[in-house]
PDB file of N, CA and C in Angstrom:
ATOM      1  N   UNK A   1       0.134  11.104 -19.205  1.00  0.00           N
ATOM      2  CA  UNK A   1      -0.726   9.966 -19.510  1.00  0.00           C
ATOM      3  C   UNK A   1      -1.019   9.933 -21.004  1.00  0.00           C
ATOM      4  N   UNK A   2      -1.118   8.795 -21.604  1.00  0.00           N
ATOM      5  CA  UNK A   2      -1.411   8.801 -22.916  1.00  0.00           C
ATOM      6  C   UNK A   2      -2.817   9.049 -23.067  1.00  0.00           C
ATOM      7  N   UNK A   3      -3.053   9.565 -23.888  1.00  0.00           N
ATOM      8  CA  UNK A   3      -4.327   9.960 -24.523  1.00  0.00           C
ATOM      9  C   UNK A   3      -5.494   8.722 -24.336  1.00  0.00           C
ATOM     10  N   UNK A   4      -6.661   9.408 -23.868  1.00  0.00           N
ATOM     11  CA  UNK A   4      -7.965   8.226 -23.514  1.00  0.00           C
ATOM     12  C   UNK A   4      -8.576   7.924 -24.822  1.00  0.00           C
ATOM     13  N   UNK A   5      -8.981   7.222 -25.585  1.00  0.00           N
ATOM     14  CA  UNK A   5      -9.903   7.176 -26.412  1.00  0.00           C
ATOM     15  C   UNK A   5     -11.189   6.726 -26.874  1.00  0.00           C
ATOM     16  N   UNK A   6     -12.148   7.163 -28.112  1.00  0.00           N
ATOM     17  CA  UNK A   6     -13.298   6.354 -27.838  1.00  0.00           C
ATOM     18  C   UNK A   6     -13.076   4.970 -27.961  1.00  0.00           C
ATOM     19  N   UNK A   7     -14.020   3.878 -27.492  1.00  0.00           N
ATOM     20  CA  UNK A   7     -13.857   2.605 -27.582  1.00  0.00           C
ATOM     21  C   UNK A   7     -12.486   1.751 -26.926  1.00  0.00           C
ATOM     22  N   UNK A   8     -11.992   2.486 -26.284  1.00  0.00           N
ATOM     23  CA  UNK A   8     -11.193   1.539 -24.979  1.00  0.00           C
ATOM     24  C   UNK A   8     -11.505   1.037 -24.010  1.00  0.00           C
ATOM     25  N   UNK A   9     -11.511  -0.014 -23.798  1.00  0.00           N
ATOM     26  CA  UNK A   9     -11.272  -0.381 -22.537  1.00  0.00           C
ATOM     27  C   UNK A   9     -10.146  -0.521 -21.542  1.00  0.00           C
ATOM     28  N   UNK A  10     -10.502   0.267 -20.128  1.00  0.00           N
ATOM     29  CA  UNK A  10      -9.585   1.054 -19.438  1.00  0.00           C
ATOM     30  C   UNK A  10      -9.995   0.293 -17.950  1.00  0.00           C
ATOM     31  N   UNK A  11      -9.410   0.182 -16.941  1.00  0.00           N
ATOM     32  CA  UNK A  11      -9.218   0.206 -15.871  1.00  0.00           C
ATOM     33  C   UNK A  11     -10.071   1.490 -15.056  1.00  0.00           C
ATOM     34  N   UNK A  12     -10.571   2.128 -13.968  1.00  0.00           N
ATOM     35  CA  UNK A  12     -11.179   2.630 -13.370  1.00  0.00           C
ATOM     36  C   UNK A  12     -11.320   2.916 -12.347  1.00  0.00           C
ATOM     37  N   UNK A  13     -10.813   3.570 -11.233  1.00  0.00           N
ATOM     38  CA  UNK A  13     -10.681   4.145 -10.251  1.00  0.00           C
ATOM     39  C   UNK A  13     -12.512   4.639  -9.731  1.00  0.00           C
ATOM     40  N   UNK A  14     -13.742   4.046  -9.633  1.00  0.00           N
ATOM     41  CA  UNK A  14     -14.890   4.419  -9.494  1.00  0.00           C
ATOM     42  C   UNK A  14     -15.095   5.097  -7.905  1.00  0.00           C
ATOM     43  N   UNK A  15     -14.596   4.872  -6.940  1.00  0.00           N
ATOM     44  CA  UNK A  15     -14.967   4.828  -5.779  1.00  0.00           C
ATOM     45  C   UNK A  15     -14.616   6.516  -5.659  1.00  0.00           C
ATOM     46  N   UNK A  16     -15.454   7.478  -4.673  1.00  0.00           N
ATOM     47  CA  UNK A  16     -16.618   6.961  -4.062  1.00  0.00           C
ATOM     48  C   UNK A  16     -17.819   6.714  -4.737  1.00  0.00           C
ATOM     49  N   UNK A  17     -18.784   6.136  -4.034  1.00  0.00           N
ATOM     50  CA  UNK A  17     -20.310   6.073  -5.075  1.00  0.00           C
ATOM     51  C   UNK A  17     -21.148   5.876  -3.903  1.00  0.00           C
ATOM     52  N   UNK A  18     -22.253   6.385  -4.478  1.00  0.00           N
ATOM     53  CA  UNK A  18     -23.826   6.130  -3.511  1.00  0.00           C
ATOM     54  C   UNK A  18     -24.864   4.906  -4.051  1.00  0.00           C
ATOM     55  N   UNK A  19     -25.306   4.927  -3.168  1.00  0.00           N
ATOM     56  CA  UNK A  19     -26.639   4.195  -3.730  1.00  0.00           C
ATOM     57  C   UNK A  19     -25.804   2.607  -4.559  1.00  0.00           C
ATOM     58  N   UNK A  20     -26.265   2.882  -5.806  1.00  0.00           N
ATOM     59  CA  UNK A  20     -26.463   1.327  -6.552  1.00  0.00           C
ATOM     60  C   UNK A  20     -25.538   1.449  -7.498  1.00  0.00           C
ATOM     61  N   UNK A  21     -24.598   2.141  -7.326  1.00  0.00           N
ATOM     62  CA  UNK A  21     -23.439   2.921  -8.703  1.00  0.00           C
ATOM     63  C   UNK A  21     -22.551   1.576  -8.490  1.00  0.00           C
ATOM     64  N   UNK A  22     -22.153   1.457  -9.628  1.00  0.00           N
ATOM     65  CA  UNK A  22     -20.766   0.238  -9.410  1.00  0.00           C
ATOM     66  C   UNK A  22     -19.783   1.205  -8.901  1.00  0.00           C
ATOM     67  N   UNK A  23     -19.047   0.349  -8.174  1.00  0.00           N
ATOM     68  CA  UNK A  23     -18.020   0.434  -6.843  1.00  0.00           C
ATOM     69  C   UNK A  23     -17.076   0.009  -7.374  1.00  0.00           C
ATOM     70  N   UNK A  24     -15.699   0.470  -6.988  1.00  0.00           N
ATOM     71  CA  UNK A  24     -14.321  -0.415  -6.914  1.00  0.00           C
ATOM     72  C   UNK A  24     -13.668   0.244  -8.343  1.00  0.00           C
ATOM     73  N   UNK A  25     -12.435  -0.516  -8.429  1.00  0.00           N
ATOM     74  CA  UNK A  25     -11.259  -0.930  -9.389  1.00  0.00           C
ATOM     75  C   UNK A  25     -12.044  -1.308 -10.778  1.00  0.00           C
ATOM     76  N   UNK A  26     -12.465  -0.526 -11.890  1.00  0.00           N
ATOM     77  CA  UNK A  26     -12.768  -1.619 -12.981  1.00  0.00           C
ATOM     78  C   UNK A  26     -13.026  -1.605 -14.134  1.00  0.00           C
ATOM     79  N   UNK A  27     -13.108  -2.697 -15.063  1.00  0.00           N
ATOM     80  CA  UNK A  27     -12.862  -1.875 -16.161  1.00  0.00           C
ATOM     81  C   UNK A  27     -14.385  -0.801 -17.004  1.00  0.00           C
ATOM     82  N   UNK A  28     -14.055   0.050 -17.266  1.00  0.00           N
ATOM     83  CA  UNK A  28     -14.801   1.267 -18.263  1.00  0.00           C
ATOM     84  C   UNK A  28     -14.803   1.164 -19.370  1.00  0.00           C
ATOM     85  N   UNK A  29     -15.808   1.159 -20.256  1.00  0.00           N
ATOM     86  CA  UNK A  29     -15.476   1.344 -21.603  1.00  0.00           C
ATOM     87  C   UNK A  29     -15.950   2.856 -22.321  1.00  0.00           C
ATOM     88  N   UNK A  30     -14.635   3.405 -22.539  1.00  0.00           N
ATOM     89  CA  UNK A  30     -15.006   5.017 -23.075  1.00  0.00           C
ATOM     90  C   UNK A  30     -16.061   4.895 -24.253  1.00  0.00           C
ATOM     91  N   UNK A  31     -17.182   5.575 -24.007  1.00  0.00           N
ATOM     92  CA  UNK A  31     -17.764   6.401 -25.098  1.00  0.00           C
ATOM     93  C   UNK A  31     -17.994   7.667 -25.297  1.00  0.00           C
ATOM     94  N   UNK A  32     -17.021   8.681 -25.006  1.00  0.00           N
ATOM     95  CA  UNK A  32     -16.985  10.151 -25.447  1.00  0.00           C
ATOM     96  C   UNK A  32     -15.880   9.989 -26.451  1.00  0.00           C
ATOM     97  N   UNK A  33     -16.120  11.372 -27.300  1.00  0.00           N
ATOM     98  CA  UNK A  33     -15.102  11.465 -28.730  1.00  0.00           C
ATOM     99  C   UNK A  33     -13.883  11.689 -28.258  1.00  0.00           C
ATOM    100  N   UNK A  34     -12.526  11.311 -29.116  1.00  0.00           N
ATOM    101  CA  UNK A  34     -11.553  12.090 -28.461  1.00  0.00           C
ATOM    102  C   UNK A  34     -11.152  13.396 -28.143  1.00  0.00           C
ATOM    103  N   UNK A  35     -11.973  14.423 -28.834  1.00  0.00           N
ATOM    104  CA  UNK A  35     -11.420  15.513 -28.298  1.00  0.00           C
ATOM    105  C   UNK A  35     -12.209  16.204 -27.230  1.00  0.00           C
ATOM    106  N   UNK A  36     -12.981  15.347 -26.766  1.00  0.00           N
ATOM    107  CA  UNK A  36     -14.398  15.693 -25.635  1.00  0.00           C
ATOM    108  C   UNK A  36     -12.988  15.057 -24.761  1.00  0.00           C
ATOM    109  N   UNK A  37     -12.024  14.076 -24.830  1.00  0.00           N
ATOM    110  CA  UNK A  37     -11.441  13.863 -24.115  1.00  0.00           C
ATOM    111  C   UNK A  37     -10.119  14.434 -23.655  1.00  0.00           C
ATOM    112  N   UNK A  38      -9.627  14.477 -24.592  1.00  0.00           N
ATOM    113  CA  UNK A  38      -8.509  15.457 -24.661  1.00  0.00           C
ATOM    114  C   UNK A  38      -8.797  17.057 -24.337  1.00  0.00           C
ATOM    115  N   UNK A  39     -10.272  17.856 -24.600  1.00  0.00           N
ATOM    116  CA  UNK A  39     -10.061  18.825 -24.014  1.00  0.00           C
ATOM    117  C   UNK A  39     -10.594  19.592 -22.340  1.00  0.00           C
ATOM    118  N   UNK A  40     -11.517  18.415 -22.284  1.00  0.00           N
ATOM    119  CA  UNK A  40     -12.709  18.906 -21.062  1.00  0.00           C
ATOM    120  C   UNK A  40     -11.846  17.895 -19.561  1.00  0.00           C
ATOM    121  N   UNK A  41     -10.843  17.003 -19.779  1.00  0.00           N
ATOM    122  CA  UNK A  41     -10.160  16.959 -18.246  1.00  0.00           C
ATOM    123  C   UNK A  41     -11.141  15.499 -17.989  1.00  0.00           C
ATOM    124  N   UNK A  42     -12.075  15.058 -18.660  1.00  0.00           N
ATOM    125  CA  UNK A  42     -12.968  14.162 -18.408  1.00  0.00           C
ATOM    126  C   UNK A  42     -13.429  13.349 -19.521  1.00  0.00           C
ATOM    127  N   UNK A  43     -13.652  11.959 -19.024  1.00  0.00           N
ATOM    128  CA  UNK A  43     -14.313  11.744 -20.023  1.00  0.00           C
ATOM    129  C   UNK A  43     -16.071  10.828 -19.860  1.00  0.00           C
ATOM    130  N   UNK A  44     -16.537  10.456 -20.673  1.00  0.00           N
ATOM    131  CA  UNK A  44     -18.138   9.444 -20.369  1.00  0.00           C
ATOM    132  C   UNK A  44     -17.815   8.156 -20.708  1.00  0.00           C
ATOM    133  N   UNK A  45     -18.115   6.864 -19.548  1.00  0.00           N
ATOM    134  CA  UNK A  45     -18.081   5.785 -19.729  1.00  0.00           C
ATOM    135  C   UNK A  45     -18.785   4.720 -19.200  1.00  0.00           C
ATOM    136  N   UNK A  46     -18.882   3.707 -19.641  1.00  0.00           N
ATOM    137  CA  UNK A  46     -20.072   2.749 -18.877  1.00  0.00           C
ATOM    138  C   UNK A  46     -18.993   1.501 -18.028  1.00  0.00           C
ATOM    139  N   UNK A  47     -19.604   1.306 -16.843  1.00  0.00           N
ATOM    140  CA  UNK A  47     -19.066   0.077 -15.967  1.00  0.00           C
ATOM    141  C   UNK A  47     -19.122  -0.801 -16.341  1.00  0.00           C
ATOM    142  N   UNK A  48     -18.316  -2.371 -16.648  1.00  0.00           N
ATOM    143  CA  UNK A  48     -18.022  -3.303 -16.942  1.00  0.00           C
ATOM    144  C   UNK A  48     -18.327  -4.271 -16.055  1.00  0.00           C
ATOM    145  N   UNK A  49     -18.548  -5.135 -15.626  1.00  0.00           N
ATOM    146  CA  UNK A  49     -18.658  -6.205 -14.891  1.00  0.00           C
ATOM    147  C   UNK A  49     -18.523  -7.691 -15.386  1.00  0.00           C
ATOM    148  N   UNK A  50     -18.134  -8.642 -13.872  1.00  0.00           N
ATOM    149  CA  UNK A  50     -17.715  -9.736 -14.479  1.00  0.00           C
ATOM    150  C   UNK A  50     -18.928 -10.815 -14.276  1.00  0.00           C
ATOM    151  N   UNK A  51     -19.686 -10.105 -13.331  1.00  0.00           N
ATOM    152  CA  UNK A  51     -20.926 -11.305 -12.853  1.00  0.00           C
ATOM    153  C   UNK A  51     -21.780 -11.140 -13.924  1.00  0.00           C
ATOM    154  N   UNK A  52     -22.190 -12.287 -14.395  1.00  0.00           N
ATOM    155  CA  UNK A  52     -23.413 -13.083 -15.054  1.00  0.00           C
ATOM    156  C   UNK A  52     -24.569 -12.016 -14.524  1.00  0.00           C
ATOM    157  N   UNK A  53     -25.145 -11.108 -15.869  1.00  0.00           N
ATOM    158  CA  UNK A  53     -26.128 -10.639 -15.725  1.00  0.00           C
ATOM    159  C   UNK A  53     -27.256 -10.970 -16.052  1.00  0.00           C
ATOM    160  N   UNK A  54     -28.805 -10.945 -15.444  1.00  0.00           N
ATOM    161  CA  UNK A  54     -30.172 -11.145 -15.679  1.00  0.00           C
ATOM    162  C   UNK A  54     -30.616 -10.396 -16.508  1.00  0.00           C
ATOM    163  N   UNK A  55     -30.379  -9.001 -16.530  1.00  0.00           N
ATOM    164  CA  UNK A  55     -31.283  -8.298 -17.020  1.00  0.00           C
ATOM    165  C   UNK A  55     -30.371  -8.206 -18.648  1.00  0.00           C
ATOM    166  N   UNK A  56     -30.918  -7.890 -19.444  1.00  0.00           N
ATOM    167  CA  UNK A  56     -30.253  -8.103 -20.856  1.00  0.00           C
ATOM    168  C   UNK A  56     -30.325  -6.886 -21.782  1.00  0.00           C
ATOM    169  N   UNK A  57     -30.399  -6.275 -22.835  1.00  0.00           N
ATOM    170  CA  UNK A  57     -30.328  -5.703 -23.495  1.00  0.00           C
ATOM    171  C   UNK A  57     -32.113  -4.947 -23.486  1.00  0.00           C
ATOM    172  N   UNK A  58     -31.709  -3.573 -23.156  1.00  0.00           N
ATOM    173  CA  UNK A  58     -30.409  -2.269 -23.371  1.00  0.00           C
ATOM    174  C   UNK A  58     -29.661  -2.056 -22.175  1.00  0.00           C
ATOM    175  N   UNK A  59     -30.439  -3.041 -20.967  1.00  0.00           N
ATOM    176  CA  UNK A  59     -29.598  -2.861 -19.837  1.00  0.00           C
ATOM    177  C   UNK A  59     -28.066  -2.724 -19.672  1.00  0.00           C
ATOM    178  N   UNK A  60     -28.021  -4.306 -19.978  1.00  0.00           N
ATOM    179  CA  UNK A  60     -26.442  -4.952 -20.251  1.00  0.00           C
ATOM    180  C   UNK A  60     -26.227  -5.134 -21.656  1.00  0.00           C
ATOM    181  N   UNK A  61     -25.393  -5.782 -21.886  1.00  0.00           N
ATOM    182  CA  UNK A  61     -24.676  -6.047 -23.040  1.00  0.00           C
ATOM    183  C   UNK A  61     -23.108  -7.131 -22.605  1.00  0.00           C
ATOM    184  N   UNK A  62     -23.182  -8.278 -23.681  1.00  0.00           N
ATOM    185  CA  UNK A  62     -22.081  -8.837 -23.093  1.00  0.00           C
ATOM    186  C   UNK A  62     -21.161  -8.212 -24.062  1.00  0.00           C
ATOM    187  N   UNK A  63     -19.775  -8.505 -23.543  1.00  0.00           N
ATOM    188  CA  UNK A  63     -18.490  -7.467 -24.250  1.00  0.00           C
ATOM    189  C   UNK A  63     -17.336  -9.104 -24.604  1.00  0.00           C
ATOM    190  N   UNK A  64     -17.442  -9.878 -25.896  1.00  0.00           N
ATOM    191  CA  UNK A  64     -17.099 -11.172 -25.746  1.00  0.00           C
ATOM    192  C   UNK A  64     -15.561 -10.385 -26.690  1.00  0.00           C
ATOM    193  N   UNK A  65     -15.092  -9.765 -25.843  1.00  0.00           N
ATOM    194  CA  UNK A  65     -13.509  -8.589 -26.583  1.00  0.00           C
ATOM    195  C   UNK A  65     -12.333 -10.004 -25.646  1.00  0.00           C
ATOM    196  N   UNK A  66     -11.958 -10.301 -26.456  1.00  0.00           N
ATOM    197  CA  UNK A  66     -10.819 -11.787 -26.417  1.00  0.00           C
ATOM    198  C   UNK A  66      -9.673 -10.718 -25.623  1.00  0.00           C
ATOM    199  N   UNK A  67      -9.706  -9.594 -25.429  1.00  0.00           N
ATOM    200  CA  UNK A  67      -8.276  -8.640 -24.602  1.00  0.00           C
ATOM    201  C   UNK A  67      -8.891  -8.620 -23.291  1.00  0.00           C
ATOM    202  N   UNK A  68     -10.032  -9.157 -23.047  1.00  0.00           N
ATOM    203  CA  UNK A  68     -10.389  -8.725 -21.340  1.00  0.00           C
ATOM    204  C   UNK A  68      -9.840 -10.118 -20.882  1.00  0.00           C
ATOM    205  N   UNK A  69      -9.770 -10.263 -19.257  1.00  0.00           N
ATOM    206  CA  UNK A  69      -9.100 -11.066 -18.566  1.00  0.00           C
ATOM    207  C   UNK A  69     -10.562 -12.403 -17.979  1.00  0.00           C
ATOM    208  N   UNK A  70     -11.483 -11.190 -18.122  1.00  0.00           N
ATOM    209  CA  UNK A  70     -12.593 -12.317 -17.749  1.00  0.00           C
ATOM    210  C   UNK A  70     -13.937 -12.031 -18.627  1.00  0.00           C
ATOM    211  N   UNK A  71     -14.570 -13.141 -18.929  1.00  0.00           N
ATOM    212  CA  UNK A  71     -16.627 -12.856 -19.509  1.00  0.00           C
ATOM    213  C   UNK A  71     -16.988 -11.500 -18.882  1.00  0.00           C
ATOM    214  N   UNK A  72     -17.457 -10.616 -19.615  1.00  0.00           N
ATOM    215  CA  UNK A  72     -17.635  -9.269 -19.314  1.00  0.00           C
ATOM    216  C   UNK A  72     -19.064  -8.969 -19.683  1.00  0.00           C
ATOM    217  N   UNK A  73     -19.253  -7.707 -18.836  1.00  0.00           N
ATOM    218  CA  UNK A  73     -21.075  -7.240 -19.761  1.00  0.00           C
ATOM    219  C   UNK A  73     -20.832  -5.929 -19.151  1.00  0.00           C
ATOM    220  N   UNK A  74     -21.244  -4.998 -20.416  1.00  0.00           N
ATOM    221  CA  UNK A  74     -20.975  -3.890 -19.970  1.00  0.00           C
ATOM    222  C   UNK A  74     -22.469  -3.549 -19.470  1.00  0.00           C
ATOM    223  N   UNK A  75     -22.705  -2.298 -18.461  1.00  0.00           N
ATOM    224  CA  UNK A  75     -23.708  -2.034 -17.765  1.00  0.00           C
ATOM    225  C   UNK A  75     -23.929  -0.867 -18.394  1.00  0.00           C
ATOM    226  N   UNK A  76     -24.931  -1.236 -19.699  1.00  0.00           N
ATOM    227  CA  UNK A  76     -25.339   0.306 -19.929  1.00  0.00           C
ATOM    228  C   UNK A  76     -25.693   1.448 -19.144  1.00  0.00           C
ATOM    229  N   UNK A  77     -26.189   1.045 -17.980  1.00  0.00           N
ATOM    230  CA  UNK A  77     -27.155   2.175 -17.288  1.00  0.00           C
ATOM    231  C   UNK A  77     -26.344   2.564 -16.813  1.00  0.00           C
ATOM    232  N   UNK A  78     -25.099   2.114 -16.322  1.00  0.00           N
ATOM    233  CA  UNK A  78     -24.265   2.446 -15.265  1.00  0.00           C
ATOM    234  C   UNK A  78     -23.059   3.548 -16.186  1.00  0.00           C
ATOM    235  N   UNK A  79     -23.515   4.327 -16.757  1.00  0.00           N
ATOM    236  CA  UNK A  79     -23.074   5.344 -17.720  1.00  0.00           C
ATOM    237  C   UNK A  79     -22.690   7.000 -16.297  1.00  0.00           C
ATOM    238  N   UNK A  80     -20.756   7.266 -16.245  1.00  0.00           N
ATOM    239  CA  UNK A  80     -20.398   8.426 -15.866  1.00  0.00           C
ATOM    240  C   UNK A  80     -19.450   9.351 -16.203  1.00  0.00           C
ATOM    241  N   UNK A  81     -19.528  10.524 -15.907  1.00  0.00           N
ATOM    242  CA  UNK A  81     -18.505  11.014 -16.468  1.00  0.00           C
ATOM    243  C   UNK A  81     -17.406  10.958 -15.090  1.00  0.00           C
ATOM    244  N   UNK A  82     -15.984  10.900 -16.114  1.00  0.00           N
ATOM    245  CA  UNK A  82     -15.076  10.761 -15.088  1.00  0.00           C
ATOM    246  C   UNK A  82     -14.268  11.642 -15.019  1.00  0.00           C
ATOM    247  N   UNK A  83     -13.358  12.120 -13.962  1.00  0.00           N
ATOM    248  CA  UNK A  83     -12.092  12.933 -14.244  1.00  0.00           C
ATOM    249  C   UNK A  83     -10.803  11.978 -14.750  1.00  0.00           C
ATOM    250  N   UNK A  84      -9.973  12.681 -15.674  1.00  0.00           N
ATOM    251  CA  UNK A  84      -9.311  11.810 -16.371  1.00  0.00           C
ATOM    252  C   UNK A  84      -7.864  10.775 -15.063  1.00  0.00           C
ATOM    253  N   UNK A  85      -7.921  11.718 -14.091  1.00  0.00           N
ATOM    254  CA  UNK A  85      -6.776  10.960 -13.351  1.00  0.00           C
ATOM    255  C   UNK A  85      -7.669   9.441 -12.536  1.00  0.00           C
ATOM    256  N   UNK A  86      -8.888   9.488 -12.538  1.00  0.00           N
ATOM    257  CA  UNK A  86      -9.510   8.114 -12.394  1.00  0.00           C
ATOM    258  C   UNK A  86      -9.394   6.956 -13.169  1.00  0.00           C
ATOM    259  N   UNK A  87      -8.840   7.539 -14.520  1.00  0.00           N
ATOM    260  CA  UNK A  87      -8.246   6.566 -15.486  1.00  0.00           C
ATOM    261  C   UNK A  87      -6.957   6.128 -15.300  1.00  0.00           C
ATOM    262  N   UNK A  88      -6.867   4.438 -15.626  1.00  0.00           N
ATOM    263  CA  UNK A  88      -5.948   3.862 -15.698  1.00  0.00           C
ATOM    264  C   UNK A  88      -5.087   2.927 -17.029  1.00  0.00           C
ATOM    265  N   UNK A  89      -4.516   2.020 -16.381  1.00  0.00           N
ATOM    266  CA  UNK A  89      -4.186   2.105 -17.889  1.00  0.00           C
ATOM    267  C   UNK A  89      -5.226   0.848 -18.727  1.00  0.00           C
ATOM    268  N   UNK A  90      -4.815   0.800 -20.204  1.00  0.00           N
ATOM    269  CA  UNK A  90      -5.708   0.351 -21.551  1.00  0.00           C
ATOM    270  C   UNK A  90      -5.266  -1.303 -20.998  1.00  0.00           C
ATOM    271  N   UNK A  91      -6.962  -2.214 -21.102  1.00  0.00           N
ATOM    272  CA  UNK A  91      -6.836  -2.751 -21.291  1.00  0.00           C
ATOM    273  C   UNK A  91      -7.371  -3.846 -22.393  1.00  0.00           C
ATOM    274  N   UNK A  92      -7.873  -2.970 -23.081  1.00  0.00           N
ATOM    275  CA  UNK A  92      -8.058  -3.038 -24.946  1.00  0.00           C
ATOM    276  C   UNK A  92      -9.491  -2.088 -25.203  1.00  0.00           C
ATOM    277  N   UNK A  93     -10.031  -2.967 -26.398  1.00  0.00           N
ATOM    278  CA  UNK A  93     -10.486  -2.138 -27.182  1.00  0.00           C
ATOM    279  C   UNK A  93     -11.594  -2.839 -27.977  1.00  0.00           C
ATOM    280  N   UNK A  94     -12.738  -1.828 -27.929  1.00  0.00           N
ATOM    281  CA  UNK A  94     -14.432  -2.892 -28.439  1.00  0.00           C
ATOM    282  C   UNK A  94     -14.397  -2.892 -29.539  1.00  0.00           C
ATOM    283  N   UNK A  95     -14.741  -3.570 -30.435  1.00  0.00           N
ATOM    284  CA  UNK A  95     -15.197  -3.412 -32.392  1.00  0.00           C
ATOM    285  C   UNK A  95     -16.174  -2.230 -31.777  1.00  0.00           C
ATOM    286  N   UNK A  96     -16.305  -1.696 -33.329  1.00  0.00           N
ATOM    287  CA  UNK A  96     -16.944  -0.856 -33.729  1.00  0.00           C
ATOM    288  C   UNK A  96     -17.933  -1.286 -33.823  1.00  0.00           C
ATOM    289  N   UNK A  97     -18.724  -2.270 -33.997  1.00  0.00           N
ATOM    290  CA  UNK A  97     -19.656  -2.802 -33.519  1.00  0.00           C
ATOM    291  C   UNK A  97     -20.560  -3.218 -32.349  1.00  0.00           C
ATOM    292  N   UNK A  98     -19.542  -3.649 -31.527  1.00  0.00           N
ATOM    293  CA  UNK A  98     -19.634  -3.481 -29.847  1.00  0.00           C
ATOM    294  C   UNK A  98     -19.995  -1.922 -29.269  1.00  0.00           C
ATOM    295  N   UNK A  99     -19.201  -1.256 -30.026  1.00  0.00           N
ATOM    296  CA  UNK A  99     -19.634   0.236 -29.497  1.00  0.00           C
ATOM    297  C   UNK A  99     -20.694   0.796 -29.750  1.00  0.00           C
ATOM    298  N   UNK A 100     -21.147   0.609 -31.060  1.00  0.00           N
ATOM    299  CA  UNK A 100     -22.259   0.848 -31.990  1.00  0.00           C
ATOM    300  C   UNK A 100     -23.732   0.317 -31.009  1.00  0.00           C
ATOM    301  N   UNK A 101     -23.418  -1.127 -30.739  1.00  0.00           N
ATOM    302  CA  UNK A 101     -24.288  -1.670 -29.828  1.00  0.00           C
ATOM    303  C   UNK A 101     -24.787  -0.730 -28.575  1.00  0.00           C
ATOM    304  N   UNK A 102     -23.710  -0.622 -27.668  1.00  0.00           N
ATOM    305  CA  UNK A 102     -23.476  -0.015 -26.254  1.00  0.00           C
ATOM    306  C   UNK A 102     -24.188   1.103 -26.539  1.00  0.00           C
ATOM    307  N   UNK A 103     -23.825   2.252 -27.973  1.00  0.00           N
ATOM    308  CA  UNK A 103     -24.771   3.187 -27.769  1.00  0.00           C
ATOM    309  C   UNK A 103     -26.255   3.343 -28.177  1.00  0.00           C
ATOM    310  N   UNK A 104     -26.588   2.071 -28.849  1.00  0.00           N
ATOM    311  CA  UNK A 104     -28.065   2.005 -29.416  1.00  0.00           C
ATOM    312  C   UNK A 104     -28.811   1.739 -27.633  1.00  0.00           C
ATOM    313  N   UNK A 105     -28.214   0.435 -26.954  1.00  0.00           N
ATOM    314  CA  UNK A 105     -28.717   0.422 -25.499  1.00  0.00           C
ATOM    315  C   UNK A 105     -28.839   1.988 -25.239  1.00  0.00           C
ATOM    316  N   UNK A 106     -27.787   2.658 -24.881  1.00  0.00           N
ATOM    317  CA  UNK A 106     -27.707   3.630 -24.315  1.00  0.00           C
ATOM    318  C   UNK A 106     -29.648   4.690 -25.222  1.00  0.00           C
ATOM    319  N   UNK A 107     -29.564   4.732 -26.399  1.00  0.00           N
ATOM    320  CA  UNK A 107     -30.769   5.746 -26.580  1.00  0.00           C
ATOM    321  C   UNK A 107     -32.161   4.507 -26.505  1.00  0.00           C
ATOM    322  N   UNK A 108     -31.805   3.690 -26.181  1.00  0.00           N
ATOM    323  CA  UNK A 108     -33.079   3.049 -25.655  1.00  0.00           C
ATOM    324  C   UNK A 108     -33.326   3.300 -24.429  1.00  0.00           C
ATOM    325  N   UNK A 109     -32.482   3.364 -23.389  1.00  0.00           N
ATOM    326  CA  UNK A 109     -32.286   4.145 -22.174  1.00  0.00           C
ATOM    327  C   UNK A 109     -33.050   4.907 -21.860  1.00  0.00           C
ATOM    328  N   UNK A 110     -32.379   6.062 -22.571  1.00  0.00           N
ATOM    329  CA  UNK A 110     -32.359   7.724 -22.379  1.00  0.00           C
ATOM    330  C   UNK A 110     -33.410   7.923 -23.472  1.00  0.00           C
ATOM    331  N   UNK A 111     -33.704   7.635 -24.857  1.00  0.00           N
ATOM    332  CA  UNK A 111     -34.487   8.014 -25.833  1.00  0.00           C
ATOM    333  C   UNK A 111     -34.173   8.957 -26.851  1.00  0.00           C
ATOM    334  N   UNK A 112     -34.105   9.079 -28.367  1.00  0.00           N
ATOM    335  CA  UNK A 112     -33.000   9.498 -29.154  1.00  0.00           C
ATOM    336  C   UNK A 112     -34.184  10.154 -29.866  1.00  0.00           C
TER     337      UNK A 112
END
């Protein structure tokens, strides 16, 4: 498999899940470094979705990346680590800005 990296967007193998976890086929957007990826077998990423979200920032975040197939919002909260064979293949890639975003949500979250 080619190498995962930060700020891709990837395809996703999520299932199984409990509770309120996003489910299914979908896309992820990596935020671990590459060599957190390349050496630990895993990597950390947040669920993507295509439905029109309510709740807004730091929750969500929309992802307006012209390489996705549909209006996207990534689900900050919905932040996991994965094993790398749950990954599939690239289907692009956030500005550095977009990412920058995703992780400011993220320590509004969690708290920095």
């Amino acid at each position: 498999m080619a190498r995962v990296l930060r700020g891709e967007i990837r395809w996703a193998d999520l299932n199984p899940v409990r509770g309120s976890e996003q489910a299914g086929n979908r896309p992820v957007l990596i935020l671990s470094h590459d060599v957190f990826n390349d050496r630990s077998g895993t990597v950390i990423a947040v669920a993507l979705t295509s439905q029109p979200q309510r709740a807004g920032f730091p929750l969500t975040l929309e992802l307006p990346s012209k390489n996705l197939p549909k209006r996207s919002w990534v689900k900050i909260s919905q932040i996991r680590t994965l094993a790398i064979e749950r990954i599939g293949p690239r289907l692009g890639r956030a500005t550095p800005e977009e990412l920058a975003q995703v992780i400011d949500g993220l320590n509004e979250i969690i708290g920095s």
